[in-house]
Protein backbone atom coordinates (compact mmCIF):
# COMPACT_ATOMS: atom_id res chain seq x y z
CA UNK A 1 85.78 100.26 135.04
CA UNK A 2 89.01 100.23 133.23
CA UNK A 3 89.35 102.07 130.01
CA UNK A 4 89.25 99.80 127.01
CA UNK A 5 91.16 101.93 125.23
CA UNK A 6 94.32 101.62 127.52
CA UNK A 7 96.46 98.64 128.62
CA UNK A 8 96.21 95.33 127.75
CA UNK A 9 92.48 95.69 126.48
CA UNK A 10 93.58 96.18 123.12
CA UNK A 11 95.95 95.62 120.36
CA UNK A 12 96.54 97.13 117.36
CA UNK A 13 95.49 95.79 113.97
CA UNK A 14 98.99 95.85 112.00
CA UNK A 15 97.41 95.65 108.56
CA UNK A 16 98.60 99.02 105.99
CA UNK A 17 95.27 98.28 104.47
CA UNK A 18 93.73 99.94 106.69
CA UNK A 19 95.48 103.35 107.08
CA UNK A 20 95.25 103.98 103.49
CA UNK A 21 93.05 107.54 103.58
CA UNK A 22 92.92 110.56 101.68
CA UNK A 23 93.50 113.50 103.64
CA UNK A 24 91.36 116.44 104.10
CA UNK A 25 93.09 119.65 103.06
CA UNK A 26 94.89 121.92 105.80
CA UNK A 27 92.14 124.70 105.66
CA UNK A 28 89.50 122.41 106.48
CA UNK A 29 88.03 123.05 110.19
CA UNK A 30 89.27 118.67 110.66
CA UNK A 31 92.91 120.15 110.39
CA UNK A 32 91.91 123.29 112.70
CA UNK A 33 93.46 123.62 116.10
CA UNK A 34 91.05 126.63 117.05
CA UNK A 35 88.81 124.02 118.63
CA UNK A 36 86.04 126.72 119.12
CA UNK A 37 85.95 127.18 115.45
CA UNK A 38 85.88 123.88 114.73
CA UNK A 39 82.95 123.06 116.68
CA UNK A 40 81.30 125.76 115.01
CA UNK A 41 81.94 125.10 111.38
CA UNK A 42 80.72 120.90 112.46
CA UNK A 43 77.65 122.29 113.77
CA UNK A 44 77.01 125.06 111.14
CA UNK A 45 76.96 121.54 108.97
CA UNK A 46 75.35 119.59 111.43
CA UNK A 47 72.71 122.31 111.57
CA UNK A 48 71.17 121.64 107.56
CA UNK A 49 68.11 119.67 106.98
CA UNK A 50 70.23 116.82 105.64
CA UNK A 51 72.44 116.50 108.72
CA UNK A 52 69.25 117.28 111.28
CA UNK A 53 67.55 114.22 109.52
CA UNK A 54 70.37 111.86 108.93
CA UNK A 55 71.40 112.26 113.04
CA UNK A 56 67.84 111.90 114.37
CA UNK A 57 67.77 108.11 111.74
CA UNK A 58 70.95 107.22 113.35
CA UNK A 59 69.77 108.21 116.61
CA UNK A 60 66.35 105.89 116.30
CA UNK A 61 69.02 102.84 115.33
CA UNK A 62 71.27 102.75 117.64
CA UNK A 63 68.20 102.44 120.28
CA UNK A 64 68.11 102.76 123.93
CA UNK A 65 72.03 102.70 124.32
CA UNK A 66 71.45 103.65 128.22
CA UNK A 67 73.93 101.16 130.81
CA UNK A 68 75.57 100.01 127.41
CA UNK A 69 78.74 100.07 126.24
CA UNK A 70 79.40 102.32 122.90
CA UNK A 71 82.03 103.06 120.55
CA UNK A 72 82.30 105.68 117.88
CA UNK A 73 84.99 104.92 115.06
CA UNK A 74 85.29 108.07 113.37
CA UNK A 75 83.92 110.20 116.30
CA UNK A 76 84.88 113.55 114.77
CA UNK A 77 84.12 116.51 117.06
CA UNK A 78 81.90 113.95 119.71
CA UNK A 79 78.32 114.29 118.84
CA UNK A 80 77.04 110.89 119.32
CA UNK A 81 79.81 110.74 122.41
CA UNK A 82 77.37 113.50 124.13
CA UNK A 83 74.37 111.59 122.69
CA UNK A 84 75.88 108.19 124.50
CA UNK A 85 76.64 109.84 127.73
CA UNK A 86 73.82 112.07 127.98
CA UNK A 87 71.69 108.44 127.55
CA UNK A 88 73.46 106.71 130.79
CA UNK A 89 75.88 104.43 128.32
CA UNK A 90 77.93 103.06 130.41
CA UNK A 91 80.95 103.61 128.84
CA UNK A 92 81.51 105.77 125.90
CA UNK A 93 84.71 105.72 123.74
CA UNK A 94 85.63 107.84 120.65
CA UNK A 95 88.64 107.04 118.41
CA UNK A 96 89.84 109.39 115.33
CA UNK A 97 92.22 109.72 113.27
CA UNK A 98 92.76 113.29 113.44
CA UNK A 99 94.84 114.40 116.60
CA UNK A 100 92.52 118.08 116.05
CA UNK A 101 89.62 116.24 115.53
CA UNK A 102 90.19 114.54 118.74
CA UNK A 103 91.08 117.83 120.47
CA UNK A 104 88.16 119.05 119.41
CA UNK A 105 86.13 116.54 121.01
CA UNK A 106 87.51 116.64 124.38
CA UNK A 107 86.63 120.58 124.41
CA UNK A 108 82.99 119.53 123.29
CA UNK A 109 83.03 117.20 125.85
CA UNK A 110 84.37 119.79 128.40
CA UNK A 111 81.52 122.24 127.79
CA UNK A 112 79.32 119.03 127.67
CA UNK A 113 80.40 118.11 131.40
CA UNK A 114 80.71 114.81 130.26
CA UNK A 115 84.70 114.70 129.88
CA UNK A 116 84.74 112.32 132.56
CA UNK A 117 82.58 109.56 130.71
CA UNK A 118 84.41 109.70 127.64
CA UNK A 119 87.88 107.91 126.44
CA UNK A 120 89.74 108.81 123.43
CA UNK A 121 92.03 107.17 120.98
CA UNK A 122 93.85 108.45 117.99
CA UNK A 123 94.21 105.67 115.67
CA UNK A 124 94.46 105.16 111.97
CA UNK A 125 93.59 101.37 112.49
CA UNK A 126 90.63 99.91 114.39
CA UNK A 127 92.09 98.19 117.57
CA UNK A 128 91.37 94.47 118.41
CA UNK A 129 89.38 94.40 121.63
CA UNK A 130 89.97 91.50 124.48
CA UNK A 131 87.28 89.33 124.94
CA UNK A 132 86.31 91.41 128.33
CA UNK A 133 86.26 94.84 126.66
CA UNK A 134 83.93 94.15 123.83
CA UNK A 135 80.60 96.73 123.27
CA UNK A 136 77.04 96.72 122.85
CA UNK A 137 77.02 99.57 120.29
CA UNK A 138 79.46 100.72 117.41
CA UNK A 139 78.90 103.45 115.14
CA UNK A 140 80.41 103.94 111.98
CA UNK A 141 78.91 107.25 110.64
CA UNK A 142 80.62 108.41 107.55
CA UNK A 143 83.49 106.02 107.86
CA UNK A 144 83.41 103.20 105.63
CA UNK A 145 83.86 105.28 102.03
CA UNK A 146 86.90 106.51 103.38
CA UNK A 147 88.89 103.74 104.07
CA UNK A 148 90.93 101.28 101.11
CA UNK A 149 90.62 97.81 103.11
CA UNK A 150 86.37 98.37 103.81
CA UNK A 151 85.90 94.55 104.59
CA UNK A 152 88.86 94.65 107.24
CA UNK A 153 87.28 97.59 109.01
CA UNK A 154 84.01 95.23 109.08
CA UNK A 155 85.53 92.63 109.89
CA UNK A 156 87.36 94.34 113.34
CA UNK A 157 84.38 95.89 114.29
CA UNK A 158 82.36 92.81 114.32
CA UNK A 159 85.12 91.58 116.31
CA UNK A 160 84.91 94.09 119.28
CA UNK A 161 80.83 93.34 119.53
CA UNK A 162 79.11 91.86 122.37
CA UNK A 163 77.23 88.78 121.22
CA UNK A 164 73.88 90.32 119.60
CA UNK A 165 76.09 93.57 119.52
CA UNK A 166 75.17 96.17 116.79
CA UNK A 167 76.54 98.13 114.36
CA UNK A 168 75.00 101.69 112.63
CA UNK A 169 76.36 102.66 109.66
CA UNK A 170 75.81 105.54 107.18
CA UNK A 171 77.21 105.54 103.78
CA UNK A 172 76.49 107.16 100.02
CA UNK A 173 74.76 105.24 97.71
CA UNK A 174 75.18 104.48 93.94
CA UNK A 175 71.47 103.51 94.16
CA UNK A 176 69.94 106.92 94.78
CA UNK A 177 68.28 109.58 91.91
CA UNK A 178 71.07 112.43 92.82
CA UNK A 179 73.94 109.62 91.99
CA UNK A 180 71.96 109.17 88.99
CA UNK A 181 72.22 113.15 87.97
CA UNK A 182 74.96 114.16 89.92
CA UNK A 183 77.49 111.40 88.83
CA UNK A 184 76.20 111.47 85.55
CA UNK A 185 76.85 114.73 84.89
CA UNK A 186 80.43 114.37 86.71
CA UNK A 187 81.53 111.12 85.72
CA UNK A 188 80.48 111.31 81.96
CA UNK A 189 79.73 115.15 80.73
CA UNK A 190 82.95 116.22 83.32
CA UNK A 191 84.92 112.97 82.48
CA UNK A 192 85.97 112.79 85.98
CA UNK A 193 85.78 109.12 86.47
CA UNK A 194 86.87 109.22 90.11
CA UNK A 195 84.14 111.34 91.20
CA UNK A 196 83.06 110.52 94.82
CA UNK A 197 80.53 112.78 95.70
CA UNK A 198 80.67 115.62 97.90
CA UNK A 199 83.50 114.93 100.05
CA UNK A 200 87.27 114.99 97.97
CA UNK A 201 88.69 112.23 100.33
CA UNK A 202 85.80 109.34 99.52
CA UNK A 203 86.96 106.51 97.50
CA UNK A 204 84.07 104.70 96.69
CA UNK A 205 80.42 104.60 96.71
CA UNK A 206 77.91 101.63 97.48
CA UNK A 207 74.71 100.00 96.84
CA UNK A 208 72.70 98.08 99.58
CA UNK A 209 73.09 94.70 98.19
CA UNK A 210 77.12 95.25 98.14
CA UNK A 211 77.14 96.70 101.73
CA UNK A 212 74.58 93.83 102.89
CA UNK A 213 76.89 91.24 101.34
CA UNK A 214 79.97 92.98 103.02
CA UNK A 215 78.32 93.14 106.29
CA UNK A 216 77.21 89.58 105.96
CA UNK A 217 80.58 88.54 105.30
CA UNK A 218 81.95 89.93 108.51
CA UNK A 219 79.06 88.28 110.32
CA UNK A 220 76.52 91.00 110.92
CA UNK A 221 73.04 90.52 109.63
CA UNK A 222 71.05 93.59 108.29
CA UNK A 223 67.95 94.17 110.44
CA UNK A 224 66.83 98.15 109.51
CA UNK A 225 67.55 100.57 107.27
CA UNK A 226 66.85 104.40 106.59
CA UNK A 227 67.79 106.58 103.87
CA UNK A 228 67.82 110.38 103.61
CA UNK A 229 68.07 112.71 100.73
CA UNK A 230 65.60 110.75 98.60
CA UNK A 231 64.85 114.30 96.02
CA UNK A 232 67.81 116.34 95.89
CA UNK A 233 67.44 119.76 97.25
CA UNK A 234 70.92 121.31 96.71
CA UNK A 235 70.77 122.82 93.34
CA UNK A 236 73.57 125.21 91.37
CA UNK A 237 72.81 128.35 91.69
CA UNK A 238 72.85 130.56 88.27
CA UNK A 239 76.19 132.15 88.40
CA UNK A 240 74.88 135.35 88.25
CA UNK A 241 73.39 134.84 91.47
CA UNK A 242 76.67 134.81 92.75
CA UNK A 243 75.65 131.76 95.41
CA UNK A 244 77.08 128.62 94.53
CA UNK A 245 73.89 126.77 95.73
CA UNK A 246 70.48 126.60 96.50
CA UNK A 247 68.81 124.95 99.32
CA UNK A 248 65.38 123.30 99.18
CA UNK A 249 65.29 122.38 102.77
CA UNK A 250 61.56 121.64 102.62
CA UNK A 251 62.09 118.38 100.33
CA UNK A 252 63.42 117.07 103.12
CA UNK A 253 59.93 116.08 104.52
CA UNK A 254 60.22 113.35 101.89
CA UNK A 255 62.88 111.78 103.39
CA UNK A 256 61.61 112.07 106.90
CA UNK A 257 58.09 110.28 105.66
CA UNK A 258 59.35 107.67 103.77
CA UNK A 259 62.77 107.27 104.27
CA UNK A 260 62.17 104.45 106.85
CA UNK A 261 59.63 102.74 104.30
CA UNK A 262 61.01 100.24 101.78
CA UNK A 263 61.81 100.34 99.48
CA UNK A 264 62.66 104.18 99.51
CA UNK A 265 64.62 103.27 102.63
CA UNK A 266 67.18 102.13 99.78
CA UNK A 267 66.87 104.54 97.47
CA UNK A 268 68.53 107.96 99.22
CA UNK A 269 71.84 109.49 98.55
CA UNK A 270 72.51 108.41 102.03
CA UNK A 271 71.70 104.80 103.26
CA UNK A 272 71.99 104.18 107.35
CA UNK A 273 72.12 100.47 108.37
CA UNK A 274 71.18 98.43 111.40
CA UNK A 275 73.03 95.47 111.22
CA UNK A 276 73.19 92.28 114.55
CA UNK A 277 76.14 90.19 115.00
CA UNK A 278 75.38 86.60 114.34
């Protein structure tokens, strides 16, 4: 099968909109080009209780992915790539922004022995797809707070879907009890206004009826949702402690009980969406 992301399967979406991002700093293991200490500073984080639940929701959504055809848009280091060819998908594509990120990924895949299933593209913008090169599954996992033009992005990736295609994506959520005592205290106590959570390049947050209306206006109707970090279990640490955090890890059974139960399926720091093309 010919790579989609080669050739005259795609073109490129000339829109500035799009490639509007913050940048993470150069310390940060995205900007690393020791790829093995990369992948072990993503899966030192993908190893908490909040990662751990968030992958195993988005895992459940995307569904039996086997003989399909999947795309990750913000594939960082190429988790869900090994989830996608591990499950017989069959064809798996990554695309990042991040030339090291990408690097990164191909080594994972290496060790993986599934280099050979995977194509990469480093991209700013999110290609348009011919009609013939279209997939089943796109995942958009941490993605959509990141970028300036957010309908665009929807828009495209409708675009490259199969007929009854889906898209997964996770997002933060204004709606959620740590937004509620996290960005108070930030926003109002700190005065900093454009507080974004945990991450320094976000630029917004959401609530599920503005991502539901955005998704809708792409042409992708909402059809499951899941939501992690219902309590939150990260607390300061007393600075005499000298952590900077605790770590409840066991409140994270809440979100594993009920956050696949409306309406606390809403309600999380973290909202992960199921949505159909029309």
């Amino acid at each position: 099968m010919e790579n989609p992301l080669q050739g005259n399967h795609l073109n490129m979406i000339q829109d500035a909109r799009i490639q509007q991002r913050k940048r993470y700093a150069d310390d940060h293991w995205i900007r690393s080009t020791n790829h093995e200490k990369a992948m072990q500073a993503y899966l030192e984080q993908q190893g908490k209780a909040y990662s751990r639940i968030k992958n195993a929701f988005i895992i459940e959504l995307l569904g039996n992915i086997g003989h399909k055809r999947f795309l990750d848009y913000g594939c960082g280091p190429g988790m869900f790539l090994g989830h996608a060819a591990q499950s017989g998908a069959s064809l798996v594509a990554g695309i990042d922004i991040e030339e090291t990120v990408l690097s990164t990924a191909r080594y994972f895949t290496k060790k993986q022995r599934i280099a050979d299933a995977c194509a990469f593209l480093l991209s700013d913008q999110f290609p348009a797809f011919s009609s013939d090169a279209r997939f089943d599954a796109i995942l958009l996992k941490d993605v959509l707070e990141h970028v300036e033009d957010d309908q665009s992005l929807l828009n495209a990736a409708a675009k490259a879907l199969t007929p009854n295609g889906i898209v997964v994506i996770s997002t933060q959520n204004a709606l959620s009890l740590n937004y509620l005592i996290e960005g108070t205290y930030q926003r109002i106590i700190c005065s900093a206004k454009d507080w974004c959570g945990w991450d320094p390049t976000h630029l917004r947050f959401y609530t599920p009826q503005k991502l539901k209306a955005k998704l809708k206006m792409a042409g992708l109707r909402c059809i499951a949702w899941r939501s992690i970090y219902l309590i939150p279990h990260k607390i300061p640490a007393p600075f005499s402690s000298g952590r900077q955090f605790y770590r409840l890890e066991s409140l994270t059974q809440i979100d594993s009980l009920l956050g696949r139960f409306f309406p606390w399926n809403r309600l999380g720091w973290n909202i992960i969406i199921k949505a159909v093309k029309h």
